[in-house]
C-alpha atoms as a PDB file:
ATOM      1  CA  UNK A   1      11.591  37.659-176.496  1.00  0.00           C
ATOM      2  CA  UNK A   2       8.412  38.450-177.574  1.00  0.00           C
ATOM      3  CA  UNK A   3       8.251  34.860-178.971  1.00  0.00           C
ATOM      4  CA  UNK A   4       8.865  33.140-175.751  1.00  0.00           C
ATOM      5  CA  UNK A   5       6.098  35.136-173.734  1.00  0.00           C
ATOM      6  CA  UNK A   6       3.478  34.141-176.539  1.00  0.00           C
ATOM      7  CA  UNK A   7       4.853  30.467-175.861  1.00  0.00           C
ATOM      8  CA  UNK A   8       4.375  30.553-171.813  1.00  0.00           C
ATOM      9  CA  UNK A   9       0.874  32.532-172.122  1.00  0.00           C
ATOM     10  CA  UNK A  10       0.201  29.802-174.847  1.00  0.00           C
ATOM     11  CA  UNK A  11       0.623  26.986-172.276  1.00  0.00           C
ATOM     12  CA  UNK A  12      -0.987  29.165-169.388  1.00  0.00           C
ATOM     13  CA  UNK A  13      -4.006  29.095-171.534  1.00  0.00           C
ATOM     14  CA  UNK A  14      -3.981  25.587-172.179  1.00  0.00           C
ATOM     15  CA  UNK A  15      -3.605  24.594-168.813  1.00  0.00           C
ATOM     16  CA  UNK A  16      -6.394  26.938-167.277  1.00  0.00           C
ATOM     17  CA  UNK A  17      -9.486  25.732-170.188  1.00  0.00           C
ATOM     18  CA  UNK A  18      -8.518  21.845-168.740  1.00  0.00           C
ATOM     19  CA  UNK A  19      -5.267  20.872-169.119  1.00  0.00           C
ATOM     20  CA  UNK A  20      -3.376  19.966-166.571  1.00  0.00           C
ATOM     21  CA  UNK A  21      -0.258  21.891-165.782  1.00  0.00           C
ATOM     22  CA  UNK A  22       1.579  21.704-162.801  1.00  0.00           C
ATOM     23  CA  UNK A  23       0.347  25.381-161.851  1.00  0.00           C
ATOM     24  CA  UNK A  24      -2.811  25.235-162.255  1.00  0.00           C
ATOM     25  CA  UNK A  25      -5.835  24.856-159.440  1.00  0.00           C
ATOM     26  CA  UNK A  26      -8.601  22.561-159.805  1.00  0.00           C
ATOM     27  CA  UNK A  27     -12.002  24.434-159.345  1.00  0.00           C
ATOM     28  CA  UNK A  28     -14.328  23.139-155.937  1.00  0.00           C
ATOM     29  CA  UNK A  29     -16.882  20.359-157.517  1.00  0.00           C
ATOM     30  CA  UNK A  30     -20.040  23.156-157.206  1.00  0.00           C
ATOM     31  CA  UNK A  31     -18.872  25.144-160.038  1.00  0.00           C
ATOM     32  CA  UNK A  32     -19.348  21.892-162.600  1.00  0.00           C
ATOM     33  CA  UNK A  33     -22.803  22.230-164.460  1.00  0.00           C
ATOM     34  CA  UNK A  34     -22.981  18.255-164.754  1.00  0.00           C
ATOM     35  CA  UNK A  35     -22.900  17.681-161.234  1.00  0.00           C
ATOM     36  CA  UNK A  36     -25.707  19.690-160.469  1.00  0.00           C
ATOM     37  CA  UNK A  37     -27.167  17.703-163.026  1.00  0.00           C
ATOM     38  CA  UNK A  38     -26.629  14.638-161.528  1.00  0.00           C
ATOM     39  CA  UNK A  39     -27.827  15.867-157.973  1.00  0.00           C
ATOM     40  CA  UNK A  40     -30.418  17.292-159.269  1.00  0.00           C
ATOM     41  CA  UNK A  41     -32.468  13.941-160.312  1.00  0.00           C
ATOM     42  CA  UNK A  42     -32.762  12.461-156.912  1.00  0.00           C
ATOM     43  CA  UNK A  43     -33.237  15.869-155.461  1.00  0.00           C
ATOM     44  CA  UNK A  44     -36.295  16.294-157.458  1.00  0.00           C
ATOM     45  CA  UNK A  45     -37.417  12.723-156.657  1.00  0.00           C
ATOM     46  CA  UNK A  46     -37.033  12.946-152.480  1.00  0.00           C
ATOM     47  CA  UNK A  47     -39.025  16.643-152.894  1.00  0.00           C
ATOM     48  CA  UNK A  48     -41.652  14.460-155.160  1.00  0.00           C
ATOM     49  CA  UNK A  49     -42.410  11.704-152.730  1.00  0.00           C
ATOM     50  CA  UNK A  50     -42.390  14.092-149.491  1.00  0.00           C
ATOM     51  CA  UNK A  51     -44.970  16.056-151.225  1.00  0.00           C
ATOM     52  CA  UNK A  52     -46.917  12.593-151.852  1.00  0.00           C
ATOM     53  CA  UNK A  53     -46.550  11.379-148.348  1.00  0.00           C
ATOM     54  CA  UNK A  54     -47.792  14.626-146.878  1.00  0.00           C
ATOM     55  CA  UNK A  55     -50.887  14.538-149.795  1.00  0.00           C
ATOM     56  CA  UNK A  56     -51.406  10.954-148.531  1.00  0.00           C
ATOM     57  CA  UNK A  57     -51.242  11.676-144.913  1.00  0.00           C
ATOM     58  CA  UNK A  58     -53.458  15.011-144.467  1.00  0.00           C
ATOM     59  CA  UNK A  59     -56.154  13.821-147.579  1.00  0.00           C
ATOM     60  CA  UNK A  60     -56.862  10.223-146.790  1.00  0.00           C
ATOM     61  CA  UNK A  61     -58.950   7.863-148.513  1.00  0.00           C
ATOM     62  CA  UNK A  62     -62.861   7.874-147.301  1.00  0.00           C
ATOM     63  CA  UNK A  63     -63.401   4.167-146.119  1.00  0.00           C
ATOM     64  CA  UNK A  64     -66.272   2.113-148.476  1.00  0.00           C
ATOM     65  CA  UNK A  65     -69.349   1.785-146.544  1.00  0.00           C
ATOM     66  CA  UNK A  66     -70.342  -1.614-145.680  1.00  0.00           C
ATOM     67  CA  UNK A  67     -73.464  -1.308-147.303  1.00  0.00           C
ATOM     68  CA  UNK A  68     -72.158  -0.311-150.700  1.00  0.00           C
ATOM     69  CA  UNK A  69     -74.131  -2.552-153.114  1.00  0.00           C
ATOM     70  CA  UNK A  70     -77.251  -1.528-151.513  1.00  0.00           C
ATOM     71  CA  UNK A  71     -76.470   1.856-151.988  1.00  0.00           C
ATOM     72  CA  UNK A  72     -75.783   1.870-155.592  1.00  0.00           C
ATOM     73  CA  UNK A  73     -78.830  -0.182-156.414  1.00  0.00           C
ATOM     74  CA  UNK A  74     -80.086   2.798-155.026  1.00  0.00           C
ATOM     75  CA  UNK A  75     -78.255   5.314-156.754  1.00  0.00           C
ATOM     76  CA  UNK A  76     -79.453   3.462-160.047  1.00  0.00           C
ATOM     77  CA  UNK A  77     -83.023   3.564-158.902  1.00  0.00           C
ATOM     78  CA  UNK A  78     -83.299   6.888-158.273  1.00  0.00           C
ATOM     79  CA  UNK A  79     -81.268   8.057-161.732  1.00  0.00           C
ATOM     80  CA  UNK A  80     -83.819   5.961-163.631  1.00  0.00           C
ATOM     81  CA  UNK A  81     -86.540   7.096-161.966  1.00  0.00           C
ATOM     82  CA  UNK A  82     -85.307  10.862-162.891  1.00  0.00           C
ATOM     83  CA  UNK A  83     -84.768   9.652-166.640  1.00  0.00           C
ATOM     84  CA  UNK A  84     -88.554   7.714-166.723  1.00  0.00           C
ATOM     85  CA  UNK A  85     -89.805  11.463-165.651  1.00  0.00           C
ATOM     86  CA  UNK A  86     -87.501  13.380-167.965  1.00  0.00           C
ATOM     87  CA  UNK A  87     -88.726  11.255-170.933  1.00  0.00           C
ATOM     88  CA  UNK A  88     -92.301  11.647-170.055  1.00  0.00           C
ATOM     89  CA  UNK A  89     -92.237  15.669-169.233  1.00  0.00           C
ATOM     90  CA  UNK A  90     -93.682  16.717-173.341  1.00  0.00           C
ATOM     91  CA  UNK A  91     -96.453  13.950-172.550  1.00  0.00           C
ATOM     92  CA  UNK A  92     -97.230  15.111-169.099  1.00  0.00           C
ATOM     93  CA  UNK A  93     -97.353  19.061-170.085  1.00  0.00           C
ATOM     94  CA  UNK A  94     -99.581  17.963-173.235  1.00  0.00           C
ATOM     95  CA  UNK A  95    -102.074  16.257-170.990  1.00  0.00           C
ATOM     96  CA  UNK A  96    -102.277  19.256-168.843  1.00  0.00           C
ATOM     97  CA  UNK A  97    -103.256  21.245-171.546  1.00  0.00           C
ATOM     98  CA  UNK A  98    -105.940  19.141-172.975  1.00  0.00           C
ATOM     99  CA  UNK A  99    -107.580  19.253-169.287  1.00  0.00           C
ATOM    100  CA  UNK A 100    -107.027  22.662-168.885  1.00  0.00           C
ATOM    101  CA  UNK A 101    -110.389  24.666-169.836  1.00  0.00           C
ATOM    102  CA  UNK A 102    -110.347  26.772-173.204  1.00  0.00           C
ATOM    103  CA  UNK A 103    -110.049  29.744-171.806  1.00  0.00           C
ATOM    104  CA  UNK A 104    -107.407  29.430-169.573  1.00  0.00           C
ATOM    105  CA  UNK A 105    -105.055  27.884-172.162  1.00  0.00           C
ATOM    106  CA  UNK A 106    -101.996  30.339-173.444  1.00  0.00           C
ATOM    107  CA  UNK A 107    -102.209  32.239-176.572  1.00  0.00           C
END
């Protein structure tokens, strides 16, 4: 007898890891690992892209000025002008101190 039970929980086994028996239940689709999987992708993408439409919509672009090119000629003017002093600054503290009286010179 003892034979026969090991037989029948045999083939309860069998049919409950994936086989399929004609007693057995088939588990709901939400307890599957893979299909989470699967929904998980485009889930991940619509979250994405609302997050970049809201970004887009409450941060928008500055509009270019119409005067652009004027203002980067500018831009460049002024930088060079800051460079032309930087690069001068040893010969312009130099010439101070040759005009600058003996005695009032640092020691």
């Amino acid at each position: 007898m003892t034979t026969a039970t090991n037989a029948a929980a045999a083939t309860n086994a069998g049919a409950t890891a994936g086989g399929s028996a004609a007693g057995t239940v088939a588990q709901p689709w939400w307890k599957f690992g893979h299909v989470w999987m699967v929904i998980a992708g485009p889930a991940i993408v619509v979250v994405a892209g609302t997050a970049t439409a809201w970004l887009a919509v409450r941060q928008p672009d500055p509009v270019v000025a119409e005067d652009y090119y004027r203002q980067g000629i500018e831009i460049n003017r002024t930088l060079a002008r800051e460079r032309a002093r930087a690069g001068m600054e040893p010969a312009m503290k130099a010439r101070n101190h040759a005009a600058t009286p003996q005695q009032d010179q640092p020691r």
